[in-house]
C-alpha atoms as a PDB file:
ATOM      1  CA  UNK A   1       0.000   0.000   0.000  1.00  0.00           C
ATOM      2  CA  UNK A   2       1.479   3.628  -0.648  1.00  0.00           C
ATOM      3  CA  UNK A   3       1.919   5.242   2.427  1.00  0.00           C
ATOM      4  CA  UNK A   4       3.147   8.664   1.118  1.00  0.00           C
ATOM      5  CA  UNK A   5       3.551  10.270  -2.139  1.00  0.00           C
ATOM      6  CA  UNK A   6       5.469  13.376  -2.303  1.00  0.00           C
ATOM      7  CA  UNK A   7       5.149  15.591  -5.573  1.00  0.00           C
ATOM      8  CA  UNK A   8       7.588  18.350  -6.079  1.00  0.00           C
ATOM      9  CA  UNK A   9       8.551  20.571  -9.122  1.00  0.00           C
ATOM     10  CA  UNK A  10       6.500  19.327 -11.642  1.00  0.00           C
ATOM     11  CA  UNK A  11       3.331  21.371 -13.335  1.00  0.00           C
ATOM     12  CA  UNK A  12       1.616  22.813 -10.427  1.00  0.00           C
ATOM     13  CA  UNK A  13       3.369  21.613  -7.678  1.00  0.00           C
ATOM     14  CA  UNK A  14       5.896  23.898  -7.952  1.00  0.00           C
ATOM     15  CA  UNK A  15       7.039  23.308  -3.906  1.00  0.00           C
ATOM     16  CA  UNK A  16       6.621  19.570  -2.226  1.00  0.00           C
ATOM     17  CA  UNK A  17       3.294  18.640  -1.371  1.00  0.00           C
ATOM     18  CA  UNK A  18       2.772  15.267   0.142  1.00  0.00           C
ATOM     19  CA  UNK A  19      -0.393  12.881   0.046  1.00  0.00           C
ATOM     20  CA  UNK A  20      -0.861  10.331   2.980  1.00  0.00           C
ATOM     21  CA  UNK A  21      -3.046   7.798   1.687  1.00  0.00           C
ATOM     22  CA  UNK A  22      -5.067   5.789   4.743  1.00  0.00           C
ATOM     23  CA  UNK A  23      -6.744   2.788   2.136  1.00  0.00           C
ATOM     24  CA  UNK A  24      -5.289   0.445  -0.212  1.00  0.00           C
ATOM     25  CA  UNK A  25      -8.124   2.064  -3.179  1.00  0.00           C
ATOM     26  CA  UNK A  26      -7.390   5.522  -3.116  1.00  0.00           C
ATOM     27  CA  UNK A  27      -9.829   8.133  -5.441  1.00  0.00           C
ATOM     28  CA  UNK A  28      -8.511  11.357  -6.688  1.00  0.00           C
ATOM     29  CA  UNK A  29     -10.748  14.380  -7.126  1.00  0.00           C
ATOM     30  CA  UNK A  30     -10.563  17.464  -7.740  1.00  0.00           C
ATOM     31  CA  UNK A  31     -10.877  21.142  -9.750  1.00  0.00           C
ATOM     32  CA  UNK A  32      -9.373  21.363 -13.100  1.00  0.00           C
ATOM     33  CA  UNK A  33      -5.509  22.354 -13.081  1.00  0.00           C
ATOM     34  CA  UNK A  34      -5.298  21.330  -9.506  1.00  0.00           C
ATOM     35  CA  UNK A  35      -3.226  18.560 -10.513  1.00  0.00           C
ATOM     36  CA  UNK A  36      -4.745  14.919 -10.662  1.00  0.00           C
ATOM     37  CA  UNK A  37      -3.567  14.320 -13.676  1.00  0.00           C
ATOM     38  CA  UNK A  38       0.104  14.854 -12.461  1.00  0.00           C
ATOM     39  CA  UNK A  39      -0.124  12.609 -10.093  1.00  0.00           C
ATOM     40  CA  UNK A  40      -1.414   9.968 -12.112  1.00  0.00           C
ATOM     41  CA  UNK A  41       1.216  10.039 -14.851  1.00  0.00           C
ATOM     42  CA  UNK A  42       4.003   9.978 -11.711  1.00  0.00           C
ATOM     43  CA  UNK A  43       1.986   6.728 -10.664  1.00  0.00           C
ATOM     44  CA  UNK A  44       1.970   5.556 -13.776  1.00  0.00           C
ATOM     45  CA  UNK A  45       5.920   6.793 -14.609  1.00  0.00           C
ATOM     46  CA  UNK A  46       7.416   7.065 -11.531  1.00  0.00           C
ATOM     47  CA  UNK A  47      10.901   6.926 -14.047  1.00  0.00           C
ATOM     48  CA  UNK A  48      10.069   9.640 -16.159  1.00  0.00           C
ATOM     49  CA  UNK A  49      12.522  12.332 -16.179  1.00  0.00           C
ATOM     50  CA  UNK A  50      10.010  15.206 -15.145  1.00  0.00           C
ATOM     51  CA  UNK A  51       9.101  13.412 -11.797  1.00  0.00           C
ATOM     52  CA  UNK A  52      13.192  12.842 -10.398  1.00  0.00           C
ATOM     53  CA  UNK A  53      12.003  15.438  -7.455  1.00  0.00           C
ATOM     54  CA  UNK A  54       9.332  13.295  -6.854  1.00  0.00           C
ATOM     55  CA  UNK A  55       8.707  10.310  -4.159  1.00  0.00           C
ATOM     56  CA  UNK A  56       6.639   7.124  -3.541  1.00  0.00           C
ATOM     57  CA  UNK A  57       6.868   5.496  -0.403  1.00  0.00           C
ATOM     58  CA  UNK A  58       5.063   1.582   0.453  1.00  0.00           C
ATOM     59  CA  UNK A  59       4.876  -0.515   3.487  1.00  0.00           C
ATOM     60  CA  UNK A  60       4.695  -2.936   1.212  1.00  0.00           C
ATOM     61  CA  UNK A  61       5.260  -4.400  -2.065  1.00  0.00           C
ATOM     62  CA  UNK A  62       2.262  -3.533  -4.296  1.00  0.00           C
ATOM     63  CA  UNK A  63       1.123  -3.297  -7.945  1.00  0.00           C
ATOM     64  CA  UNK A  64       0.338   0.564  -8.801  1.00  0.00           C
ATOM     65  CA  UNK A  65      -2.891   0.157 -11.502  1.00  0.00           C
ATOM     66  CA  UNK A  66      -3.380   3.657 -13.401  1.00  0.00           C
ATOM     67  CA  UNK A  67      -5.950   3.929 -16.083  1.00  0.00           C
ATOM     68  CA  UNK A  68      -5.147   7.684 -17.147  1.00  0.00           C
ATOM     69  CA  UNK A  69      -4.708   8.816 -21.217  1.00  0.00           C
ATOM     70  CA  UNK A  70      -1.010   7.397 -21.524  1.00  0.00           C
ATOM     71  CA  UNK A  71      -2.114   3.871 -20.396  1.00  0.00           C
ATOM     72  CA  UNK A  72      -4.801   4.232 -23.268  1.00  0.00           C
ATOM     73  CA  UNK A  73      -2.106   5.746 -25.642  1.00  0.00           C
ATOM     74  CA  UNK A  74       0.127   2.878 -24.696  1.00  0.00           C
ATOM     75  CA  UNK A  75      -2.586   0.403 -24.710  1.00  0.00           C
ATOM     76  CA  UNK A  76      -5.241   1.305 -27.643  1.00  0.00           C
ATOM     77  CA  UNK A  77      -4.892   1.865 -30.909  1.00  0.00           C
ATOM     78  CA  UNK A  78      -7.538   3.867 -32.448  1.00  0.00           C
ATOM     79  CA  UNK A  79      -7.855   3.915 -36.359  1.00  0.00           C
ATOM     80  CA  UNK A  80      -7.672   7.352 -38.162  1.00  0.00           C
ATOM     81  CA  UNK A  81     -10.438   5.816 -40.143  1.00  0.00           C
ATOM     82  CA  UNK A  82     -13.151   4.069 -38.163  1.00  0.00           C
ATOM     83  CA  UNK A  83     -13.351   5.941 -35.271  1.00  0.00           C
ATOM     84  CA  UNK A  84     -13.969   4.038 -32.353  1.00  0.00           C
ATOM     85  CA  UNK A  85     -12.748   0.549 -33.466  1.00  0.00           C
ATOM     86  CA  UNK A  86      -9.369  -0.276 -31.579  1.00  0.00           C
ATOM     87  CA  UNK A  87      -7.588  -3.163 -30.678  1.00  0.00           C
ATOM     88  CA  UNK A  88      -6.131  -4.087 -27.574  1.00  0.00           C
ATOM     89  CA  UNK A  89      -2.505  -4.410 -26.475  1.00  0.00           C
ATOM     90  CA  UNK A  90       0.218  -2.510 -26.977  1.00  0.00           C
ATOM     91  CA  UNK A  91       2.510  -4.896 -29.249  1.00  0.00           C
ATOM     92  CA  UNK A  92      -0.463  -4.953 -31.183  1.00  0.00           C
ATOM     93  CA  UNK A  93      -0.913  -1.314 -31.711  1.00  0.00           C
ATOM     94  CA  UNK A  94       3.159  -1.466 -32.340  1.00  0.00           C
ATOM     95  CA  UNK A  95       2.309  -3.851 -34.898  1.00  0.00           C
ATOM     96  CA  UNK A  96      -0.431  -1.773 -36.929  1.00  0.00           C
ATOM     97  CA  UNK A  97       1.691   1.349 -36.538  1.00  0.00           C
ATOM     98  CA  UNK A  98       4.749  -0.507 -38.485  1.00  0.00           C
ATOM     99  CA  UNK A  99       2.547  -1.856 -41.083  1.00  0.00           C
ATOM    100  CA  UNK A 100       0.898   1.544 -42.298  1.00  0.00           C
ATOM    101  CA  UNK A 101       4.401   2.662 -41.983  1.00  0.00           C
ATOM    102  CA  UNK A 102       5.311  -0.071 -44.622  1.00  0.00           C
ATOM    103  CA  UNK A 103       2.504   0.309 -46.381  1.00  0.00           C
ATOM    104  CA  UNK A 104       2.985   4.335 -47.418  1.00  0.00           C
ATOM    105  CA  UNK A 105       6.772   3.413 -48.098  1.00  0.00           C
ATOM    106  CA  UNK A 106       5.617   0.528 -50.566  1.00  0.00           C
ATOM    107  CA  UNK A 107       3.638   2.962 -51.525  1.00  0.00           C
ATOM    108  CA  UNK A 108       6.387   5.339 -52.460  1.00  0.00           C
ATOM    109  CA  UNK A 109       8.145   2.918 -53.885  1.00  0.00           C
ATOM    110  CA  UNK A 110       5.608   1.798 -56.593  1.00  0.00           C
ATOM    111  CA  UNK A 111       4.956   5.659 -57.442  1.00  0.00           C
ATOM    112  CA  UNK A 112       8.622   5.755 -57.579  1.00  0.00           C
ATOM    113  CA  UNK A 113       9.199   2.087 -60.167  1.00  0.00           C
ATOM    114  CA  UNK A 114       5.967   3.308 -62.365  1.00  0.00           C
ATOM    115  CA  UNK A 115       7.702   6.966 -63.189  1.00  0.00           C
ATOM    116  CA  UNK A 116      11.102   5.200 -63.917  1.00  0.00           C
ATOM    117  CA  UNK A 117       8.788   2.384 -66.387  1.00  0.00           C
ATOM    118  CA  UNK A 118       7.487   5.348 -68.173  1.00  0.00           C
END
């Protein structure tokens, strides 16, 4: 369970401000620009180079679940096309990105063998 969560330099929280969670399920509320979704990409990145003033602190080992837009980014791949129709996982939306990048190369490169042909 996380026991305290410090957040320091980062968007709004320009000096520390700690949150001492009592529950294992913890909910997050709050105005707009009063920074929720801050701490949920920390949560969710504790690594990421914006957050190295930043602290998490557990009595425990424990598995940190965030469901904020960079889990769906990393997680959902949403067709320019058909919006709405995704597929899940993020080696498959790896996948699909690499093959439309193939795709408009071949693409280029057909364009490219039916000007030489002419």
């Amino acid at each position: 369970m996380i026991t305290e969560l410090n957040i320091e330099g980062v968007t709004s929280y320009k000096s520390k401000s700690t949150l001492s969670p009592t529950n294992k399920t913890s909910l997050i509320y709050g105005l707009n620009g009063a920074g929720k979704s801050t701490i949920s990409e920390f949560l969710y990145n504790q690594n990421a180079p914006q957050f190295v003033k930043c602290s998490l602190k557990t009595n425990q080992t424990c598995e940190i679940l965030v469901y904020n837009q960079s889990f769906l980014k990393d997680y959902f791949y949403e067709e320019d096309s058909l919006k709405g129709i995704f597929t899940l996982s993020k080696e498959n939306k790896e996948a699909l990105q690499q093959i439309e990048a193939e795709t408009e190369l071949l693409k280029k490169h057909l364009t490219s063998q039916q000007k030489i042909q002419i």
